[in-house]
C-alpha atoms as a PDB file:
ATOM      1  CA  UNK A   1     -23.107   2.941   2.968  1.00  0.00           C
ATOM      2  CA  UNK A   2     -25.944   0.107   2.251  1.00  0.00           C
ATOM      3  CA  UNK A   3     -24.685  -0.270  -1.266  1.00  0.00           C
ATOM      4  CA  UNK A   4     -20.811  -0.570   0.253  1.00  0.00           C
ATOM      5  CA  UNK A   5     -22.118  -2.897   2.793  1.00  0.00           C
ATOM      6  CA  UNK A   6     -24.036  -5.299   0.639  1.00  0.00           C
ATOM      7  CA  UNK A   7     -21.568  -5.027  -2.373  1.00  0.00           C
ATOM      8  CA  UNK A   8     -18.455  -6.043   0.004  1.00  0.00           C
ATOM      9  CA  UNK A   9     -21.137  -9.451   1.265  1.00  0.00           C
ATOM     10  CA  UNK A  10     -21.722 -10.088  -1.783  1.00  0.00           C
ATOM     11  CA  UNK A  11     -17.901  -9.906  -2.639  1.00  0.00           C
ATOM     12  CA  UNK A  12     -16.553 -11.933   0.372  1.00  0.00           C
ATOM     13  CA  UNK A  13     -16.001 -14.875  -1.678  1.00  0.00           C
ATOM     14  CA  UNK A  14     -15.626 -13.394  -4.880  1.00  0.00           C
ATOM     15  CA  UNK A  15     -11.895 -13.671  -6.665  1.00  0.00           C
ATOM     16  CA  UNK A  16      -9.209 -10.792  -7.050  1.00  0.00           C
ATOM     17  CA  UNK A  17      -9.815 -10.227 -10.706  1.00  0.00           C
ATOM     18  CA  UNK A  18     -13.868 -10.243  -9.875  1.00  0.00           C
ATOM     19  CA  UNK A  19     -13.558  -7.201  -6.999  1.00  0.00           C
ATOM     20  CA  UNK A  20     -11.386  -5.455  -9.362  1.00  0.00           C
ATOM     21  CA  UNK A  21     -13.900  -5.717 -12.341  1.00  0.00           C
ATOM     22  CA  UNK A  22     -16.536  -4.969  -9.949  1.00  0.00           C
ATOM     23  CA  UNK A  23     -14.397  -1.832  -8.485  1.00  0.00           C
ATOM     24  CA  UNK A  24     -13.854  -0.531 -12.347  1.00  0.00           C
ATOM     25  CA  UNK A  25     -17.201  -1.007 -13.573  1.00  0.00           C
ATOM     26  CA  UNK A  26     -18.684   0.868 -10.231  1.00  0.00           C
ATOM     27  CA  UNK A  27     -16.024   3.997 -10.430  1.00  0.00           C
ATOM     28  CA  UNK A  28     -13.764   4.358 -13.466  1.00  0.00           C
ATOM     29  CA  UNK A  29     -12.516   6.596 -14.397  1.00  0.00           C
ATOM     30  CA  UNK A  30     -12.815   7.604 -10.641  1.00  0.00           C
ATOM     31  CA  UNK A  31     -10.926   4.435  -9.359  1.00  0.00           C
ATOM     32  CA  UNK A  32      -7.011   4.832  -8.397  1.00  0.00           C
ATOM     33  CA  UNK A  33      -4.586   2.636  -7.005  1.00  0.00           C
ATOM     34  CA  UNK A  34      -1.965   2.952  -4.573  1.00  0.00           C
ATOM     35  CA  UNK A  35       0.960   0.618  -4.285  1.00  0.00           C
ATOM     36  CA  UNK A  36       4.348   0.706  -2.241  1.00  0.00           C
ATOM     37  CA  UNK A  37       5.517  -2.117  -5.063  1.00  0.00           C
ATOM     38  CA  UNK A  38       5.324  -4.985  -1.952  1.00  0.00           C
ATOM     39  CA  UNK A  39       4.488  -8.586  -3.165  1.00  0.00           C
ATOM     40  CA  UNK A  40       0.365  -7.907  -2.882  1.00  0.00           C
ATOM     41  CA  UNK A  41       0.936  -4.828  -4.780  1.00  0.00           C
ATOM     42  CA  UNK A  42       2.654  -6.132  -7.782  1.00  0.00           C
ATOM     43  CA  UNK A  43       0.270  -8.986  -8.091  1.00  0.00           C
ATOM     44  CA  UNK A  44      -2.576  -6.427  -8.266  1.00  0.00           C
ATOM     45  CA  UNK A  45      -0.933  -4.860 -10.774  1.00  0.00           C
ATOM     46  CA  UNK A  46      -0.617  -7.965 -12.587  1.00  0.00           C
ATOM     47  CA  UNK A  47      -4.430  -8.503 -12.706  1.00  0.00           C
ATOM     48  CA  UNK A  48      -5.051  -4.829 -13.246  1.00  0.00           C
ATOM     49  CA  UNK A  49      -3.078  -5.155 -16.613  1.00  0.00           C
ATOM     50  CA  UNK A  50      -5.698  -7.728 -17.732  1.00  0.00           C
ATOM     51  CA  UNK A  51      -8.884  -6.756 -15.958  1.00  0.00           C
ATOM     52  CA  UNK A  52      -8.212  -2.727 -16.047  1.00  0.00           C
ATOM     53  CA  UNK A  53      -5.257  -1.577 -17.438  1.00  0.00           C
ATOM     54  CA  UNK A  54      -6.092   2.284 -17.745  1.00  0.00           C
ATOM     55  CA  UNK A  55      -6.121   2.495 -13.742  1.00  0.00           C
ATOM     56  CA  UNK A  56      -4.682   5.373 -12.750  1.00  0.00           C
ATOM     57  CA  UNK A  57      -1.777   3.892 -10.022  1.00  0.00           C
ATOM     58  CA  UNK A  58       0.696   6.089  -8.091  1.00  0.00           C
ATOM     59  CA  UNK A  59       3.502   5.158  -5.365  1.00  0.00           C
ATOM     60  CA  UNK A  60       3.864   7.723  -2.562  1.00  0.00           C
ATOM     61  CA  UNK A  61       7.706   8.332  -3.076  1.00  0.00           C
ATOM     62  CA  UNK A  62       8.571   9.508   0.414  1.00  0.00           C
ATOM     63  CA  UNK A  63      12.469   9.775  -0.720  1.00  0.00           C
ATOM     64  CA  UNK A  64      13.794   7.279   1.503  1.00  0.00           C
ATOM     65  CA  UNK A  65      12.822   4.541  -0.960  1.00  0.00           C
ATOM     66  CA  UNK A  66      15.064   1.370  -1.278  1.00  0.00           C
ATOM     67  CA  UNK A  67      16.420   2.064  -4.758  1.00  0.00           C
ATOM     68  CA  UNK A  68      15.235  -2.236  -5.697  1.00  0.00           C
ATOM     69  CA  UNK A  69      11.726  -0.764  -4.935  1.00  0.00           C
ATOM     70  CA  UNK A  70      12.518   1.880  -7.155  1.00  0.00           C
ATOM     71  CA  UNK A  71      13.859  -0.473  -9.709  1.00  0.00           C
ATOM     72  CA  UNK A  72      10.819  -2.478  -9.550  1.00  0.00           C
ATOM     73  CA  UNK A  73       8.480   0.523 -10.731  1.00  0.00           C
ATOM     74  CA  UNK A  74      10.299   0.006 -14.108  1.00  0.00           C
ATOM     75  CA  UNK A  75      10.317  -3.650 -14.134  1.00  0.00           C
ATOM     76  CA  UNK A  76       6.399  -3.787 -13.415  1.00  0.00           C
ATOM     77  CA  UNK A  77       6.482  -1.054 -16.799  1.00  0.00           C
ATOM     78  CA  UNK A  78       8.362  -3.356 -18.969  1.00  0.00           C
ATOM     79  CA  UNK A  79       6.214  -6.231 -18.369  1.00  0.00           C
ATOM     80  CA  UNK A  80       2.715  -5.130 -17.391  1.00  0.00           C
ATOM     81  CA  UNK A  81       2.768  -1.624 -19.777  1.00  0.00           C
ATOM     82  CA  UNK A  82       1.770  -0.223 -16.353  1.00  0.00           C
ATOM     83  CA  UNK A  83       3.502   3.428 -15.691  1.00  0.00           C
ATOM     84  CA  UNK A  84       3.386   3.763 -11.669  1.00  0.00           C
ATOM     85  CA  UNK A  85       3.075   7.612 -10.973  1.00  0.00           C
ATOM     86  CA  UNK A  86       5.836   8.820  -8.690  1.00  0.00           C
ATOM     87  CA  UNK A  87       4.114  11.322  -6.024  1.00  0.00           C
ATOM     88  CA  UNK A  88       6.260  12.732  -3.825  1.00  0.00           C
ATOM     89  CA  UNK A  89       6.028  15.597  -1.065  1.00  0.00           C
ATOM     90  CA  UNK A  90       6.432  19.207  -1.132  1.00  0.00           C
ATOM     91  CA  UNK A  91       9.871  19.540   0.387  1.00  0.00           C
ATOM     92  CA  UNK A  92      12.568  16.838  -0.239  1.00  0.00           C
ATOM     93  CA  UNK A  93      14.633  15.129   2.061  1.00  0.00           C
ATOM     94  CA  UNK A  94      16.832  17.653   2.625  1.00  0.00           C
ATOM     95  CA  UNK A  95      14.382  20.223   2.725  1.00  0.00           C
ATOM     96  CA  UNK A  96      12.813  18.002   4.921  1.00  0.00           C
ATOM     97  CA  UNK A  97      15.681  17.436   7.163  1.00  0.00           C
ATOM     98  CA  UNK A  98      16.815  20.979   7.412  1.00  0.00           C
ATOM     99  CA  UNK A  99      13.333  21.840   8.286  1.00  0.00           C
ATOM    100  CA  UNK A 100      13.127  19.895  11.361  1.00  0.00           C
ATOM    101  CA  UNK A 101      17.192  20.009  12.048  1.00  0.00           C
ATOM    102  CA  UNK A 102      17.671  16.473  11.057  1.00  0.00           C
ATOM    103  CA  UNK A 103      16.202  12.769  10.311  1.00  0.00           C
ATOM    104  CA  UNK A 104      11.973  13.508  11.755  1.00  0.00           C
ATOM    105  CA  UNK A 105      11.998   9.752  11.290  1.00  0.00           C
ATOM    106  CA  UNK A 106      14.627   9.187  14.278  1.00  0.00           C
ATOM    107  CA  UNK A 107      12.409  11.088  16.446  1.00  0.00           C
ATOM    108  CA  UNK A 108       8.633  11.734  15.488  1.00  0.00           C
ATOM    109  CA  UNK A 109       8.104   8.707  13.079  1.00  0.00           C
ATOM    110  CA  UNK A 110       4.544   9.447  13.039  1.00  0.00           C
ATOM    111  CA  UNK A 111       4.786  13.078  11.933  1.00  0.00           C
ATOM    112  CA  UNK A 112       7.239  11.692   8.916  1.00  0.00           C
ATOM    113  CA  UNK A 113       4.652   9.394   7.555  1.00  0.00           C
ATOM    114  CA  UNK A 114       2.097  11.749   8.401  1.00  0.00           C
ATOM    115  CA  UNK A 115       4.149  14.645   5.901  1.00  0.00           C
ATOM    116  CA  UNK A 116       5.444  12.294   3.648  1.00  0.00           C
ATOM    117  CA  UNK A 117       2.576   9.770   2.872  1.00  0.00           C
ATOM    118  CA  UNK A 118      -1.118  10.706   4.564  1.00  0.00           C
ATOM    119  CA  UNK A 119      -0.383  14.247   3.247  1.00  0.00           C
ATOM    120  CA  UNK A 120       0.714  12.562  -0.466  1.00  0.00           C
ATOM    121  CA  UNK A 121      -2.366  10.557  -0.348  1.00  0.00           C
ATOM    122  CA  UNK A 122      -4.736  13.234   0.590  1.00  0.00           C
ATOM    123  CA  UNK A 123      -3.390  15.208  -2.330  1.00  0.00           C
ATOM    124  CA  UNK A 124      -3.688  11.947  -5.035  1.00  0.00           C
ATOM    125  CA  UNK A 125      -7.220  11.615  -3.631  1.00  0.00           C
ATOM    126  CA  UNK A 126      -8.618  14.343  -4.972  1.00  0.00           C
ATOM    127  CA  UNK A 127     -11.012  13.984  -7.619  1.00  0.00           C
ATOM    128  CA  UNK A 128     -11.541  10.238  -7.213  1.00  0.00           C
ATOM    129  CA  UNK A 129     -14.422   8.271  -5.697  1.00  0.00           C
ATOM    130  CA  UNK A 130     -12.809   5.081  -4.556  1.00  0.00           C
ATOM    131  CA  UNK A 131      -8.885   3.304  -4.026  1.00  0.00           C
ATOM    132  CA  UNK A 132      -7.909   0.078  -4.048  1.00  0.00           C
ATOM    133  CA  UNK A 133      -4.712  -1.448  -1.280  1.00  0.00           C
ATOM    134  CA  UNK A 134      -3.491  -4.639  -1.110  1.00  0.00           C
ATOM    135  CA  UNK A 135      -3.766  -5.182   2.059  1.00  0.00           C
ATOM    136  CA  UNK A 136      -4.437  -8.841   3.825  1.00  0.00           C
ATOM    137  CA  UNK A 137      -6.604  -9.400   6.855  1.00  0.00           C
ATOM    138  CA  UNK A 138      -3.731 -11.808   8.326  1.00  0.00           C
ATOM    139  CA  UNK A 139      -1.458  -9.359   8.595  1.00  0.00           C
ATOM    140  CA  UNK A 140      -2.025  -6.998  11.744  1.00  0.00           C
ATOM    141  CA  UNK A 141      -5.103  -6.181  13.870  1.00  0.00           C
ATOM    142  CA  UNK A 142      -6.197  -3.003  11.815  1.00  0.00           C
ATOM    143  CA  UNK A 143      -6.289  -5.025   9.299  1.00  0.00           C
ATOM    144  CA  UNK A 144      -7.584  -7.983  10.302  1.00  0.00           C
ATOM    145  CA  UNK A 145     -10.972  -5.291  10.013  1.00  0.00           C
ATOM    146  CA  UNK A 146     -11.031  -4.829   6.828  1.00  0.00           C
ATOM    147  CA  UNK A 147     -13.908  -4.719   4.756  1.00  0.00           C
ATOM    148  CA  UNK A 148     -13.993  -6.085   0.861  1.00  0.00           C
ATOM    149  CA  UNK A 149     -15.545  -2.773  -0.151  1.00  0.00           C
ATOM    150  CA  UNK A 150     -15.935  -0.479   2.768  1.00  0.00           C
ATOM    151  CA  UNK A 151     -15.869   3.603   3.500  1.00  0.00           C
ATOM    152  CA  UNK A 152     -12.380   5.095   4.454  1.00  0.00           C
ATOM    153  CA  UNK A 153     -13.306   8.316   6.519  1.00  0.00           C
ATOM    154  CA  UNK A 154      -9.615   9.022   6.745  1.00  0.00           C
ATOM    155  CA  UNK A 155      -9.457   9.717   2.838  1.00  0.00           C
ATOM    156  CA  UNK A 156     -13.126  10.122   1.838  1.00  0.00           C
ATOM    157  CA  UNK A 157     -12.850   7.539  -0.778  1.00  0.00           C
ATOM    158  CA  UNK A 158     -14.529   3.713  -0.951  1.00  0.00           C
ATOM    159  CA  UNK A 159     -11.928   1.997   0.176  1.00  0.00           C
ATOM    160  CA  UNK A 160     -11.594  -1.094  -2.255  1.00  0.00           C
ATOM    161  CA  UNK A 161      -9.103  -4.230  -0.853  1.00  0.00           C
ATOM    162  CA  UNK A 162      -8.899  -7.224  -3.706  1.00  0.00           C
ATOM    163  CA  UNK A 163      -6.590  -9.000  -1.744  1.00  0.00           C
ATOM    164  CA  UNK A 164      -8.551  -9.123   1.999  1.00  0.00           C
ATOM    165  CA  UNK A 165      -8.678 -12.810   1.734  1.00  0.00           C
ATOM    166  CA  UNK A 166      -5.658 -13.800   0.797  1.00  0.00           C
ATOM    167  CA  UNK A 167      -3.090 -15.265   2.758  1.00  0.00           C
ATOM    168  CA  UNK A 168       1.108 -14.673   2.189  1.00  0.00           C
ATOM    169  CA  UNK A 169       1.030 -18.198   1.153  1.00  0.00           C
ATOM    170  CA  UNK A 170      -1.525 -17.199  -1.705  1.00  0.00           C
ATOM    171  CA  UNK A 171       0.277 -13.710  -2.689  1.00  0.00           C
ATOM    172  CA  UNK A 172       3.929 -16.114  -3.548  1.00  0.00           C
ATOM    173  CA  UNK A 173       1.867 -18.678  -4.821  1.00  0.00           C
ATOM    174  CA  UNK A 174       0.513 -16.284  -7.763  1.00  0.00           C
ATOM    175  CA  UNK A 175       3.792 -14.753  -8.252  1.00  0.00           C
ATOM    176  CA  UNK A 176       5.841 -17.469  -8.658  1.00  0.00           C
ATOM    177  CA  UNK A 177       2.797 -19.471 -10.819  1.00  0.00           C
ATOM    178  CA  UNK A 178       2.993 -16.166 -13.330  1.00  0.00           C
ATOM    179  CA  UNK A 179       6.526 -14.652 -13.037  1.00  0.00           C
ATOM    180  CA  UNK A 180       5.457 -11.817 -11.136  1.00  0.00           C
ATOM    181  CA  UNK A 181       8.058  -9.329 -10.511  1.00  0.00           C
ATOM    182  CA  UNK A 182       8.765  -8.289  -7.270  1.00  0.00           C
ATOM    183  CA  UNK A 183      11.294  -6.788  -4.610  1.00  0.00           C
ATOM    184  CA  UNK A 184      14.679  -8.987  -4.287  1.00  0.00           C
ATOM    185  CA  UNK A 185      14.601  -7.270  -0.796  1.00  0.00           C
ATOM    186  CA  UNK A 186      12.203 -10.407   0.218  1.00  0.00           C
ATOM    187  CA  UNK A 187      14.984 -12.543  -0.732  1.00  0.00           C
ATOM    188  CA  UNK A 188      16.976 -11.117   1.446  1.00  0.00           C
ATOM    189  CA  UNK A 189      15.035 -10.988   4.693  1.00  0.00           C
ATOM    190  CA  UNK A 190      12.563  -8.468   4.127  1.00  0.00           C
ATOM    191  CA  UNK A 191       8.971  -9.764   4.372  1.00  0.00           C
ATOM    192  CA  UNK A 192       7.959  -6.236   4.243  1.00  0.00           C
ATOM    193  CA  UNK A 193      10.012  -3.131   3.168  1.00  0.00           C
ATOM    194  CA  UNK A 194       8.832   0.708   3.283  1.00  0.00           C
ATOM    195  CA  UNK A 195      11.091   3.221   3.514  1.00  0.00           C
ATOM    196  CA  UNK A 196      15.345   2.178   4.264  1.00  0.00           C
ATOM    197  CA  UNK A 197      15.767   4.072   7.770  1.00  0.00           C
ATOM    198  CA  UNK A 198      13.211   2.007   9.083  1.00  0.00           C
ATOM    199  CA  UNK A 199      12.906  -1.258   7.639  1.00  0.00           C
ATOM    200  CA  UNK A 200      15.366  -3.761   8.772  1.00  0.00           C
ATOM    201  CA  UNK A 201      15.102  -7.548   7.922  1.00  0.00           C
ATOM    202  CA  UNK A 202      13.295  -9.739  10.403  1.00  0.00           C
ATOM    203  CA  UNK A 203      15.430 -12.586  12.403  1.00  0.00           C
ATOM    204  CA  UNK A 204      15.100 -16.063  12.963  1.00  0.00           C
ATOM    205  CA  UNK A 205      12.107 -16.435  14.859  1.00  0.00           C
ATOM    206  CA  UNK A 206      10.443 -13.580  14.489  1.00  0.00           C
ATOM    207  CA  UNK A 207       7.494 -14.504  12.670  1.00  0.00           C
ATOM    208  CA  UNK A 208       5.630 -11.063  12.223  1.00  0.00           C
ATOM    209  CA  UNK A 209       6.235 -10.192   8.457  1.00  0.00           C
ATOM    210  CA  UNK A 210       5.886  -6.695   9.686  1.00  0.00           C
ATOM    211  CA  UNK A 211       8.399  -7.168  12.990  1.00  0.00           C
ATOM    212  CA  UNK A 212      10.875  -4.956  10.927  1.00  0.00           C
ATOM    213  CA  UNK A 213       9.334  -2.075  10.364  1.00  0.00           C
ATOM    214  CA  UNK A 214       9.962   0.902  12.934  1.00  0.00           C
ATOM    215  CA  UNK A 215      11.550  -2.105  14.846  1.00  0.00           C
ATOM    216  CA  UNK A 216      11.822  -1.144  18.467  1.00  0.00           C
ATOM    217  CA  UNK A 217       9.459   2.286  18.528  1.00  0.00           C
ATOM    218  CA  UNK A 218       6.366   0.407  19.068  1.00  0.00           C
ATOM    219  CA  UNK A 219       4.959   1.718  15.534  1.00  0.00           C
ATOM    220  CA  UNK A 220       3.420  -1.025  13.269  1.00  0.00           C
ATOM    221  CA  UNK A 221       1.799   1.276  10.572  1.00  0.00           C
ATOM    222  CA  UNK A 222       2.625   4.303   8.579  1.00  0.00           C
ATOM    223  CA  UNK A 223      -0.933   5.263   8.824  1.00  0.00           C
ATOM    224  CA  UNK A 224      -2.626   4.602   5.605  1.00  0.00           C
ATOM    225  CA  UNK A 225      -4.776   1.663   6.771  1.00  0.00           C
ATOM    226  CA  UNK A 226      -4.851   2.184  10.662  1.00  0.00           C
ATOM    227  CA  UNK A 227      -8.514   2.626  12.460  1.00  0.00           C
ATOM    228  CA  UNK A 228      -7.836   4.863  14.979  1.00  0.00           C
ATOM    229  CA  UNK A 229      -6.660   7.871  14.894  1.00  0.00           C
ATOM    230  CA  UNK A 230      -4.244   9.840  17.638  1.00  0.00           C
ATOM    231  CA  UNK A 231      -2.080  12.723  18.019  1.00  0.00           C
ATOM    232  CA  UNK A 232      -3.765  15.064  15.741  1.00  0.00           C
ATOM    233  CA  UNK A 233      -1.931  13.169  13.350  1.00  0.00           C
ATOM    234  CA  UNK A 234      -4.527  11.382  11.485  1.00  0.00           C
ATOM    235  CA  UNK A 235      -2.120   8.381  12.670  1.00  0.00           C
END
């Protein structure tokens, strides 16, 4: 924890491509990536194709996937040489579905992310030492906490985040300055998109990137980067 603590200080004003070198040089072949293909995502991809390409990166396919974010896992392959593993759960959807006598997601959102990502995740984790997320401090409270290099508990993995620092304004700025491919959902009122049934694009005025995801349940997070934990759920 004293080397995590004093390598994420020393970080804190270090670049992308630096905490990624650093990352790869402290844990490869042990390092993974995972990436739901949103705009902080593919530019971490980007810089892993120069800095580390061999990193092993997977998507946690839940099956509800917008079919441009599928799309985007083979534009990111064309350009960057970069094959994005596909993980997906033990049942399908309509295993799924049958199993619980319909959509979980309409009624216990928490459980579906819970089966069809933490589970995923828990699985992919195996074997490795430390992951890397593109998450930004700016965007929610959970996150706001985030440490350049810190312990996830959740996953027991070193929990590596490149992108901490940057702002939304930086993210566009570095894919439009190097052609960047990315979602055409976010040109189409999606600041954020997970899986279809509960992303909706956000409305004038709302100024949460995140306001349209599980809009109306109260639920800002499918879990992967939350602090707390409740309902058993690892939620």
């Amino acid at each position: 924890m004293a080397e995590l603590a004093a390598a994420s200080a020393r970080l804190e004003s270090a670049s992308p491509e630096e905490i990624i070198s650093w990352a790869h040089d402290r844990f490869a072949p042990y390092l993974t990536m995972a990436t739901a293909f949103g705009p902080e995502g593919c530019v971490i991809l980007s810089m892993l194709a120069k800095v580390a390409p061999e990193t092993y990166v997977f998507n946690l396919d839940t099956g509800y996937q917008f079919q441009q974010t599928l799309d985007l896992r083979d534009r990111i392959a064309e350009k960057y040489g970069i094959e994005v593993d596909m993980l997906q759960p033990e049942l399908s959807v309509p295993e799924y579905e049958a199993l619980h006598g319909g959509p979980l997601y309409k009624t216990n959102p928490n459980q579906c992310c819970f089966d069809r990502k933490i589970k995923v995740l828990r699985q992919a984790a195996q074997g490795k030492h430390a992951w890397m997320s593109g998450i930004r401090r700016d965007q929610s409270a959970d996150r706001a906490q985030a440490a350049i290099i810190g312990w996830d508990k959740k996953f027991n993995l070193v929990k590596v985040s490149p992108l901490a620092n940057f702002t939304k304004k930086d993210v566009w700025n570095r894919i439009l300055a190097e052609d960047v491919p990315y979602n055409p959902l976010h040109d189409q009122g999606y600041p954020s998109v997970g899986c279809w049934p509960c992303t909706r694009a956000v409305t004038d005025g709302e100024t949460d990137e995140r306001a349209g995801r599980w809009s109306g349940t109260g639920k800002t997070e499918c879990g992967l980067h939350t602090i707390q934990e409740s309902e058993g759920s690892g939620i």
